[in-house]
Protein backbone atom coordinates (compact mmCIF):
# COMPACT_ATOMS: atom_id res chain seq x y z
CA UNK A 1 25.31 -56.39 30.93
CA UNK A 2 25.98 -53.54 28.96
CA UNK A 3 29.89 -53.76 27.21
CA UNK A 4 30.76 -50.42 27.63
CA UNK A 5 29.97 -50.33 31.54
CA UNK A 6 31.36 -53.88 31.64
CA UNK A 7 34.44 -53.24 30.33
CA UNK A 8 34.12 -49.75 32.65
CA UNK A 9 34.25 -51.82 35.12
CA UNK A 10 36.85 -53.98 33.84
CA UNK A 11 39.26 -51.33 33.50
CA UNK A 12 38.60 -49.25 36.53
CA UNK A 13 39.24 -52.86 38.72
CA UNK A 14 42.32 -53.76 36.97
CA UNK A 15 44.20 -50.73 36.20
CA UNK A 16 42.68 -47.95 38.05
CA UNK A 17 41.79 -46.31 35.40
CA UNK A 18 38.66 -44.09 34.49
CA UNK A 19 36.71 -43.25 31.51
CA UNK A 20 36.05 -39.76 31.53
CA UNK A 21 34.19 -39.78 27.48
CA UNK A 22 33.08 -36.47 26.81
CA UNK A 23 29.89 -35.60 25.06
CA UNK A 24 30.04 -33.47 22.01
CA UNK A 25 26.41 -32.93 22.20
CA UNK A 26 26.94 -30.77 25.51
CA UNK A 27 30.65 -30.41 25.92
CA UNK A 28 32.10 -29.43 29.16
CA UNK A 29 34.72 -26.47 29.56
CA UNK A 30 37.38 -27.36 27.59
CA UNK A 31 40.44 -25.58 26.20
CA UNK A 32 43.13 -25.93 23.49
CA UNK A 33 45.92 -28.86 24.57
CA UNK A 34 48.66 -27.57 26.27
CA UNK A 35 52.03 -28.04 28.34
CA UNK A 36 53.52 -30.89 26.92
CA UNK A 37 51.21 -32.46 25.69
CA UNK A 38 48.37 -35.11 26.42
CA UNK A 39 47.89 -37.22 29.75
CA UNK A 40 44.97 -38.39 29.08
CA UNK A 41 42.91 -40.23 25.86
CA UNK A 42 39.89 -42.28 25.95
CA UNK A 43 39.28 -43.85 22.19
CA UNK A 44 36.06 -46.04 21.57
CA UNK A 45 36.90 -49.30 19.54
CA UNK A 46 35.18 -49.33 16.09
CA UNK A 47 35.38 -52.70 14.66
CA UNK A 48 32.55 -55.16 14.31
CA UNK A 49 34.29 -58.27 16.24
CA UNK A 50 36.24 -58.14 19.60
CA UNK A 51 39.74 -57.99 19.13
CA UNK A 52 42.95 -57.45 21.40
CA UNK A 53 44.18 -54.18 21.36
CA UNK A 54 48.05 -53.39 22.44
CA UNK A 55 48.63 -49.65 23.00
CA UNK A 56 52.58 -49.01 23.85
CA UNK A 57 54.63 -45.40 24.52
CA UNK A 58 58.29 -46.30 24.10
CA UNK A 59 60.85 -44.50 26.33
CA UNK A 60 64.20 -45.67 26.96
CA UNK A 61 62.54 -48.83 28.55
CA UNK A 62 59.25 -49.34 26.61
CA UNK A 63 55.85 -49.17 28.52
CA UNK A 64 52.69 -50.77 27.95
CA UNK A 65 49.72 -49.10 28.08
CA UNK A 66 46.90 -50.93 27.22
CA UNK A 67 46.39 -55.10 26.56
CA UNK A 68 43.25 -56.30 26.76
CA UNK A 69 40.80 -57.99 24.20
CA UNK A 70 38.09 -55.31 23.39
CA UNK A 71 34.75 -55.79 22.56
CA UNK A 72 32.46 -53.63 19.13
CA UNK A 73 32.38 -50.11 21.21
CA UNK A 74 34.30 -50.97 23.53
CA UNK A 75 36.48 -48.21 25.37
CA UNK A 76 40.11 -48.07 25.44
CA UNK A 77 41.72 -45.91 28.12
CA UNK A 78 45.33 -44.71 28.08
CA UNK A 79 46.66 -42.43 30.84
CA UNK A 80 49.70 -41.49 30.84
CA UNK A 81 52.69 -41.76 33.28
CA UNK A 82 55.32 -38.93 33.54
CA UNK A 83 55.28 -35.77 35.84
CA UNK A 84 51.87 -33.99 35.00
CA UNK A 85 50.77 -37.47 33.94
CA UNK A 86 52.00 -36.82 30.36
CA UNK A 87 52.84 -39.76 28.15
CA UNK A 88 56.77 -41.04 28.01
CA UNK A 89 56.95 -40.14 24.33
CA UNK A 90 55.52 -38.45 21.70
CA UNK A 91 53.46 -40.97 20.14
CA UNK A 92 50.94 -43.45 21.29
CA UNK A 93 51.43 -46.71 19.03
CA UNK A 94 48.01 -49.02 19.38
CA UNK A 95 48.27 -52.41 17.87
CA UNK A 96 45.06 -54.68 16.95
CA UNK A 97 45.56 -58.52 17.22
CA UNK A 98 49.59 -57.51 16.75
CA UNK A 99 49.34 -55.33 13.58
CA UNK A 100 49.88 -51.40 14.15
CA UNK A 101 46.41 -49.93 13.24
CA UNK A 102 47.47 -46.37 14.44
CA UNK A 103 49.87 -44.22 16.00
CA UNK A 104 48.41 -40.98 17.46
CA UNK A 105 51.07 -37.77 18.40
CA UNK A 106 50.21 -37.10 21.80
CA UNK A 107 52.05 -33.41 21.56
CA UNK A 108 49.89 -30.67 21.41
CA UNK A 109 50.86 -29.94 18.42
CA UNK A 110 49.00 -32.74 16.38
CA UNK A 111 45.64 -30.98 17.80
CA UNK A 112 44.20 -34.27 19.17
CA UNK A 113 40.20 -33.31 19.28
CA UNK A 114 36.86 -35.01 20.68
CA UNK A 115 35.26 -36.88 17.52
CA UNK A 116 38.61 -37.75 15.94
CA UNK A 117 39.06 -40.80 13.95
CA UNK A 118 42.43 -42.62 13.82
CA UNK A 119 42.20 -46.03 12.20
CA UNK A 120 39.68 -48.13 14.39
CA UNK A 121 39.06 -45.91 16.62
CA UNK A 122 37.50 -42.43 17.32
CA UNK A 123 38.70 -39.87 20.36
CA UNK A 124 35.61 -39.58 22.94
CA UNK A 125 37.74 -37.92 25.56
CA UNK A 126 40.75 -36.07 26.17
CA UNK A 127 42.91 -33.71 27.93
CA UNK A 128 45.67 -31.92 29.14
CA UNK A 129 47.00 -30.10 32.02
CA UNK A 130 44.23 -27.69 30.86
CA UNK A 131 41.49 -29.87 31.17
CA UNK A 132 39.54 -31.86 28.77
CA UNK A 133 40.30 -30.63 25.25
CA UNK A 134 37.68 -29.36 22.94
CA UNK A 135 35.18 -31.07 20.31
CA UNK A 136 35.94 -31.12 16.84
CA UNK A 137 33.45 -29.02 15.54
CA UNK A 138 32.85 -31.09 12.33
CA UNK A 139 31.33 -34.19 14.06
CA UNK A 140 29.73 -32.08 17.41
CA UNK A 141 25.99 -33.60 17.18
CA UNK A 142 24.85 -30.29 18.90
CA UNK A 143 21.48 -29.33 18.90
CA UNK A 144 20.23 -25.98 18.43
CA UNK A 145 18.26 -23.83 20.98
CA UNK A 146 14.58 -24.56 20.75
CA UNK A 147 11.91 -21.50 20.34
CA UNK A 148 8.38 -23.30 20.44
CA UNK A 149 5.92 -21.48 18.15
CA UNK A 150 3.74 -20.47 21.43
CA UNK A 151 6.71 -18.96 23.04
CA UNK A 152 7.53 -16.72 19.77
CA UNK A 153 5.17 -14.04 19.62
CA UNK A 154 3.06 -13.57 16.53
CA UNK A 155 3.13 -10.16 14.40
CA UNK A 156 2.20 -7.04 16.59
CA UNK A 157 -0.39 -4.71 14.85
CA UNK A 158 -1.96 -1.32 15.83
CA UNK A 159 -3.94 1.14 13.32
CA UNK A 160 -2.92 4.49 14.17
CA UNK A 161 -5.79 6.53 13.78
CA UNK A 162 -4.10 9.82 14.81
CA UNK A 163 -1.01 11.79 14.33
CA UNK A 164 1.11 10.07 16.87
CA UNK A 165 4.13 9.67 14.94
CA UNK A 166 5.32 7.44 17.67
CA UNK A 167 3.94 4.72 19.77
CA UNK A 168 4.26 2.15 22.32
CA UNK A 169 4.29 -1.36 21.09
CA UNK A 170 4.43 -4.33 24.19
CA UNK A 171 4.45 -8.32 23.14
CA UNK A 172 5.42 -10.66 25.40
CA UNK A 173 9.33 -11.91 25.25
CA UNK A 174 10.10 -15.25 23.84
CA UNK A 175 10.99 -17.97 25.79
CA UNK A 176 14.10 -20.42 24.08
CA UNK A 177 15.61 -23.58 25.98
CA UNK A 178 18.27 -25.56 24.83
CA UNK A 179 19.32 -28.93 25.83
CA UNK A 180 22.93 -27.74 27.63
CA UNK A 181 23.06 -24.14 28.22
CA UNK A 182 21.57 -21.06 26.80
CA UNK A 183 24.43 -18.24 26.91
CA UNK A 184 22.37 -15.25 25.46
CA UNK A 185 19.36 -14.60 24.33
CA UNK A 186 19.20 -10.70 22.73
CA UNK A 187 17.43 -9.16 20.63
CA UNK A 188 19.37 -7.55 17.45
CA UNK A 189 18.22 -4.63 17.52
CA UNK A 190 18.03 -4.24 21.57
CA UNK A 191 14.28 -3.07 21.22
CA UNK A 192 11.90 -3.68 24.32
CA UNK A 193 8.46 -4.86 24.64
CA UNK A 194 7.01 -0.77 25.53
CA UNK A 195 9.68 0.78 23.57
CA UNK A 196 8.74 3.57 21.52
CA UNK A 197 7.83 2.70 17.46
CA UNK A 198 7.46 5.00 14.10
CA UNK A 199 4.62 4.41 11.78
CA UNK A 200 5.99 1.65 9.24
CA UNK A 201 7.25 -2.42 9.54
CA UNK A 202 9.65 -3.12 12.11
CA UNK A 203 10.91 -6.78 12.46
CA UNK A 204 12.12 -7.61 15.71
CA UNK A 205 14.71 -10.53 15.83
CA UNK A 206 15.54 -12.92 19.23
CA UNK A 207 18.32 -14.94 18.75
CA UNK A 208 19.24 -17.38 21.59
CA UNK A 209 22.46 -18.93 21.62
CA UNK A 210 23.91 -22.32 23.58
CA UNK A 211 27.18 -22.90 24.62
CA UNK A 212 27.62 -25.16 21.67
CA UNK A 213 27.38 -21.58 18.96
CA UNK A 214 24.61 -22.78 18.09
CA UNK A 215 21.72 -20.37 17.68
CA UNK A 216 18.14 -20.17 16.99
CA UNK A 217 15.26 -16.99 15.81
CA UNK A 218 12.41 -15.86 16.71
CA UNK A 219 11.03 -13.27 14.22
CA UNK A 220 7.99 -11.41 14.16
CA UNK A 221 7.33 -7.92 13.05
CA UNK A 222 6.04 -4.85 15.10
CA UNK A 223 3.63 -3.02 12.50
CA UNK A 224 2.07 0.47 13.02
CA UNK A 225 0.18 0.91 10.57
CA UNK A 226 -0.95 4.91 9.13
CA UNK A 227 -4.82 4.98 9.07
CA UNK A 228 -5.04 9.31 9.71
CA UNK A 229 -5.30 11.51 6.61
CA UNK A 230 -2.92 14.24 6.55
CA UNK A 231 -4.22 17.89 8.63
CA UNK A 232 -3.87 20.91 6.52
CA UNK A 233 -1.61 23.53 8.76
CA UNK A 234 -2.59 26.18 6.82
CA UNK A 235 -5.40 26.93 4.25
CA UNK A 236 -6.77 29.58 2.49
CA UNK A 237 -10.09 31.73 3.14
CA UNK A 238 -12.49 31.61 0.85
CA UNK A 239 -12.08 34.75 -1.53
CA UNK A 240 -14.19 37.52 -3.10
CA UNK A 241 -12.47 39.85 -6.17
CA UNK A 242 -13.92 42.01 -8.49
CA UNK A 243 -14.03 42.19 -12.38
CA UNK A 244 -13.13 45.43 -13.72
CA UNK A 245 -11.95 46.13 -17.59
CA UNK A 246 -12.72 42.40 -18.51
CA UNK A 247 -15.12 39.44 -17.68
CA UNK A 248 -12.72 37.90 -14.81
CA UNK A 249 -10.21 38.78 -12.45
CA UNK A 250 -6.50 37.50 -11.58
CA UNK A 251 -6.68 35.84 -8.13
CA UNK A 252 -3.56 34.97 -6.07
CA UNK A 253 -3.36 32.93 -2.82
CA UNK A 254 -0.54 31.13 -0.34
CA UNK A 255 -0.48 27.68 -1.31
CA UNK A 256 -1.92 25.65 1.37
CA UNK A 257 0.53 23.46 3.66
CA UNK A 258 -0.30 19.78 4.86
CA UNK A 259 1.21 17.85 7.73
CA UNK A 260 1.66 13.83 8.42
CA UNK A 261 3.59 11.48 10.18
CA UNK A 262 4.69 9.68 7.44
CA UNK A 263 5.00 12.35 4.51
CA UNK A 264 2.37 14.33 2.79
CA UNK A 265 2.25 15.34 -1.09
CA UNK A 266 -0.38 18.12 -2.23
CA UNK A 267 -1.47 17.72 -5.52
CA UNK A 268 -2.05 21.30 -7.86
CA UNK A 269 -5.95 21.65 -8.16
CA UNK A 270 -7.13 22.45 -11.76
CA UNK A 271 -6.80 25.94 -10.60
CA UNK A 272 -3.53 27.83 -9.38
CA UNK A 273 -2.79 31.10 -7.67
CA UNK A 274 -2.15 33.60 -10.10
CA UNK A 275 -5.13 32.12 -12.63
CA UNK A 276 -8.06 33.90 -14.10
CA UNK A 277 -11.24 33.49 -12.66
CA UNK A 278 -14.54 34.30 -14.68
CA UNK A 279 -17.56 35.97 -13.00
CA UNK A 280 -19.45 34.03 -10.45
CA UNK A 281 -18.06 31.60 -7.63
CA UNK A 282 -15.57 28.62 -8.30
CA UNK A 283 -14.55 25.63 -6.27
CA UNK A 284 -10.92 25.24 -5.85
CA UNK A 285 -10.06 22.06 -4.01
CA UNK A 286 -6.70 20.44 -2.93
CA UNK A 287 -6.01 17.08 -2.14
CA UNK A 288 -3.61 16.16 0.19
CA UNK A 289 -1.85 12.27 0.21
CA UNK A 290 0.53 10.81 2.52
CA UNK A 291 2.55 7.60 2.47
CA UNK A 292 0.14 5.21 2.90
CA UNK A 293 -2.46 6.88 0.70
CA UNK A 294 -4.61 8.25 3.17
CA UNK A 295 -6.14 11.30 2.21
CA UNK A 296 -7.66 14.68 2.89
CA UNK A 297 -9.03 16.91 0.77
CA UNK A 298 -10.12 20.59 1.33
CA UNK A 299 -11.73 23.71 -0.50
CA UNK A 300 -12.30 27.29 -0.70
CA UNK A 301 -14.29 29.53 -2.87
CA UNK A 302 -13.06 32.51 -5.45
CA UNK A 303 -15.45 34.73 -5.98
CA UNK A 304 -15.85 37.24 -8.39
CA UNK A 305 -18.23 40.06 -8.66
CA UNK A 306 -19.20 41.85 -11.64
CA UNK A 307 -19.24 45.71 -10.32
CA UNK A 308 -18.34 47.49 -13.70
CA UNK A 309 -21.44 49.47 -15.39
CA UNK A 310 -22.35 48.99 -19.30
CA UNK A 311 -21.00 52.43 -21.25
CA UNK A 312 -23.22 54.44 -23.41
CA UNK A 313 -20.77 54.88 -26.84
CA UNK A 314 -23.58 56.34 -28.67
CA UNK A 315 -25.43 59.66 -26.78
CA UNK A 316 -27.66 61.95 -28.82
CA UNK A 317 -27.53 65.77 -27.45
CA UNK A 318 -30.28 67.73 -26.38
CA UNK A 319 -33.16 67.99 -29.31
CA UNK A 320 -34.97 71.43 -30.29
CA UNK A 321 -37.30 71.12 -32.71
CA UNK A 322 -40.35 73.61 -33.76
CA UNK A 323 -43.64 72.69 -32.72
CA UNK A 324 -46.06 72.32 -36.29
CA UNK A 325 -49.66 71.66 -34.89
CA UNK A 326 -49.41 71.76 -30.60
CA UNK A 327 -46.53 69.33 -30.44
CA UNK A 328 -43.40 68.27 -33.34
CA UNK A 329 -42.29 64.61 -34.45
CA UNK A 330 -38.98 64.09 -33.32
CA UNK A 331 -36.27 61.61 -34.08
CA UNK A 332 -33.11 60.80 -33.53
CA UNK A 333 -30.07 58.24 -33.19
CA UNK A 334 -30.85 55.89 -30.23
CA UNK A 335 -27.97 55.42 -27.73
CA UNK A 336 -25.61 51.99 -27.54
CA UNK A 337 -24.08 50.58 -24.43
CA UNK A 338 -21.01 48.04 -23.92
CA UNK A 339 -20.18 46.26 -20.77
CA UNK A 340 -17.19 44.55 -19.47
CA UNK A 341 -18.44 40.91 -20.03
CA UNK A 342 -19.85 39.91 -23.52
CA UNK A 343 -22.91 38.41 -22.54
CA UNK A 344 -24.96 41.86 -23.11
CA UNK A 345 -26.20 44.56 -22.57
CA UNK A 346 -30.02 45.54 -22.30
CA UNK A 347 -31.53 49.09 -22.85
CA UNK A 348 -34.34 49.79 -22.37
CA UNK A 349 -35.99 53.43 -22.61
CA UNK A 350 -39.23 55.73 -22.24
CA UNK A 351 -39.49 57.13 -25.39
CA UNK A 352 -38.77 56.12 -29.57
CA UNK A 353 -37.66 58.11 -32.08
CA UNK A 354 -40.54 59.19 -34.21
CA UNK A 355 -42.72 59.60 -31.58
CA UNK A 356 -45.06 62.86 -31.49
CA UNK A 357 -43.69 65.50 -28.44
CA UNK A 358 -46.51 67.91 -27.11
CA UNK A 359 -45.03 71.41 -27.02
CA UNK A 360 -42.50 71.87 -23.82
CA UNK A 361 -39.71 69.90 -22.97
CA UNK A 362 -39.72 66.04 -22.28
CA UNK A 363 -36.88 64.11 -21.02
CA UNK A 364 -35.88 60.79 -22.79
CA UNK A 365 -34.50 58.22 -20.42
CA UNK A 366 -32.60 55.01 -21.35
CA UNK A 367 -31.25 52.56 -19.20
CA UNK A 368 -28.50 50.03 -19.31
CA UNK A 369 -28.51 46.80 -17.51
CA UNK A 370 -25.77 43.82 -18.03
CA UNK A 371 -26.17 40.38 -16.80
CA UNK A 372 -24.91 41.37 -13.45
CA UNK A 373 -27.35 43.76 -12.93
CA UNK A 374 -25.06 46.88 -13.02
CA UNK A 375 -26.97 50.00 -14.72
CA UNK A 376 -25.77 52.55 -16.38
CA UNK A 377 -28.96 55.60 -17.16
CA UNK A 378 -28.21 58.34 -19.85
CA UNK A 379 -30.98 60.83 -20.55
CA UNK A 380 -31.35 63.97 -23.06
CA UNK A 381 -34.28 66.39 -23.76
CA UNK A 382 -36.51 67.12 -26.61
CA UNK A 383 -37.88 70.67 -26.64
CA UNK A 384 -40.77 71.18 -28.58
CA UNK A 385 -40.98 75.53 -29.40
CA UNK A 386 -44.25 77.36 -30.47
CA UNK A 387 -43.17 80.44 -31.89
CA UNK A 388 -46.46 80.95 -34.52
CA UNK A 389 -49.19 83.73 -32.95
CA UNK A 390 -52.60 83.24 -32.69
CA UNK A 391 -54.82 83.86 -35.41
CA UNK A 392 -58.58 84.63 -34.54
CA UNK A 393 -60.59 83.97 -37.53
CA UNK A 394 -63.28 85.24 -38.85
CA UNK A 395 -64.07 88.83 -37.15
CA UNK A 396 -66.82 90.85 -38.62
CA UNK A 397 -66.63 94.75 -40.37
CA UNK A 398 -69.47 97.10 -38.48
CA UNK A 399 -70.23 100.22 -40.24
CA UNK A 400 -72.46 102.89 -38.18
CA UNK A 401 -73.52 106.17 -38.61
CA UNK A 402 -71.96 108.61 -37.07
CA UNK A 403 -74.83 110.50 -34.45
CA UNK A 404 -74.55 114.17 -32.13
CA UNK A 405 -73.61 111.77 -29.73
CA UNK A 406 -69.65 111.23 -28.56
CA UNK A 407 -70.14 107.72 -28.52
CA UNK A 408 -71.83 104.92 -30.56
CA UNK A 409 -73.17 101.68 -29.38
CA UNK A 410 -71.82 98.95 -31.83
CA UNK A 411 -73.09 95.21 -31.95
CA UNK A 412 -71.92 92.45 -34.21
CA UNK A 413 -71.88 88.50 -33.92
């Protein structure tokens, strides 16, 4: 037979008396001692051989508590025996084959707790008019709340491939069991399996705790994670300007705005509002990068048009010249043309100087071009005069006698 329910047994037969051992692996309600003190102690024997064990409380005639021989682990009971059941003195005196081994203070003041040690033996129950007193929480053998991996959920995760800057995230609640009592079971934070989540890391923390204090976690993290590049709000049109005393033209623009959930940077393209743009059509692009380093990029052209026409700086005047034999030579300084842009100018033109002009007037035309095709034309006259008579050469003399008549007949070749 087992010795502890033997000497159970033993005790409750002889003496009336009943182990009431409390376990600090679950303890009961319990509360601080109080009143005056402790009516009750159950202490388990901790020597290797059996022994007799003598506990006394001395009042003005002496009682005896306990005498019995006690077995390794056995259980010694003492109850006591004034009003309230307290103990007839202050102290408990226990005696082990004769020799005091301990004397406990049965007030409430010495703080008698479950998982005491005095001398050979260790408190496994007590109490007071407020019940059984509490465990000392040095020796409590508790054991925590238990969270099995399959009843912890693992990390949430969601790409958000949108703006939705918030989301609903669901998992299915933990499940914790203990082996007394579980006496909450919260999570930190108080979020919800469908509450609503920001784009980032969120770790959501269960904690379950027993009715020991003793506590256990289940952590996993909620993650929405920012997949969408950032959406330009506003943007400029693409933009045409012309080129007038130089090459290129000053172009201005609003700076384009970007939007994101999580934060948005837009990076300066290699060209800025308030640069100057050369002739023809340029790119500008602008990049726009949020938190996570998605990206968006977007462009519009500048535009600029060449409308300026080349200027003649050299022009000759009209040219009148006297004609020598049915037409003159004629020269003069040709005409020079500048444009805006330094690539060129070509001129081209009808006539050369040196060239042989019939009598009359001719017009001289020259035209500019540049390399955007803008013309300038600048013309002048060359007037060829014939102010010498005719001659007629050769005419003959005719002599011939004068006749009766009034008139003569004349012939030559």
């Amino acid at each position: 037979m087992d010795t502890r329910a033997f000497l159970f047994c033993l005790l409750f037969s002889a003496n009336s008396f009943l182990t009431f051992g409390q376990s600090c692996n679950c303890p009961a309600v319990c509360a601080p001692c109080s009143g005056s003190g402790l009516n009750r102690i159950e202490l388990k024997f901790n020597q290797p051989v059996t022994q007799r064990i003598d506990a006394d409380a001395f009042d003005s005639g002496g009682l005896n508590l306990f005498s019995r021989s006690v077995s390794p682990l056995g259980v010694v009971v003492l109850i006591g025996t004034k009003p309230d059941d307290t103990f007839s003195d202050d102290v408990v005196t226990i005696k082990v084959n004769g020799i005091v081994d301990v004397i406990i203070n049965t007030k409430c003041t010495d703080k008698v707790l479950v998982g005491d040690t005095y001398g050979s033996f260790t408190v496994i129950g007590a109490q007071s008019i407020n019940g059984p007193v509490c465990c000392n929480p040095f020796v409590a053998q508790s054991i925590a709340p238990t969270i099995k991996s399959e009843n912890c959920p693992s990390n949430v995760q969601l790409d958000v491939l949108d703006q939705t800057c918030f989301g609903s995230m669901s998992w299915l609640p933990p499940i914790a069991s203990d082996n007394c009592q579980i006496v909450s079971f919260t999570e930190q934070n108080n979020f919800q399996p469908g509450d609503l989540f920001p784009l980032g890391r969120r770790q959501i923390v269960y904690t379950a705790v027993d009715n020991n204090g003793l506590s256990r976690d289940c952590i996993f993290e909620v993650r929405r994670d920012d997949k969408a590049a950032p959406v330009f709000t506003s943007f400029p049109t693409d933009i045409v300007a012309f080129a007038t005393t130089s090459c290129s033209a000053v172009v201005t623009w609003t700076t384009p705005v970007a939007s994101d959930c999580g934060g948005v940077f837009v990076n300066a393209p290699s060209q800025n509002s308030g640069d100057r743009f050369p002739i023809g059509l340029t790119t500008v692009t602008y990049a726009a990068i949020d938190g996570s380093s998605n990206r968006a990029e977007r462009s519009f052209t500048v535009t600029v048009v060449d409308n300026a026409k080349p200027t003649f700086n050299i022009t000759p005047s009209d040219i009148t010249v006297q004609a020598t034999d049915c037409g003159a030579v004629v020269f003069w300084v040709e005409p020079t043309a500048d444009d805006n842009c330094p690539a060129g100018v070509t001129v081209t033109k009808d006539h050369s100087p040196g060239e042989t002009f019939p009598i009359g007037t001719t017009t001289v035309n020259y035209l500019a071009r540049d390399v955007s095709g803008n013309t300038s034309p600048y013309s002048f006259r060359v007037i060829v005069e014939d102010k010498t008579a005719p001659v007629v050469p050769f005419m003959p003399n005719v002599t011939q006698p004068f006749t009766t008549a009034c008139d003569v007949v004349v012939n030559w070749t």
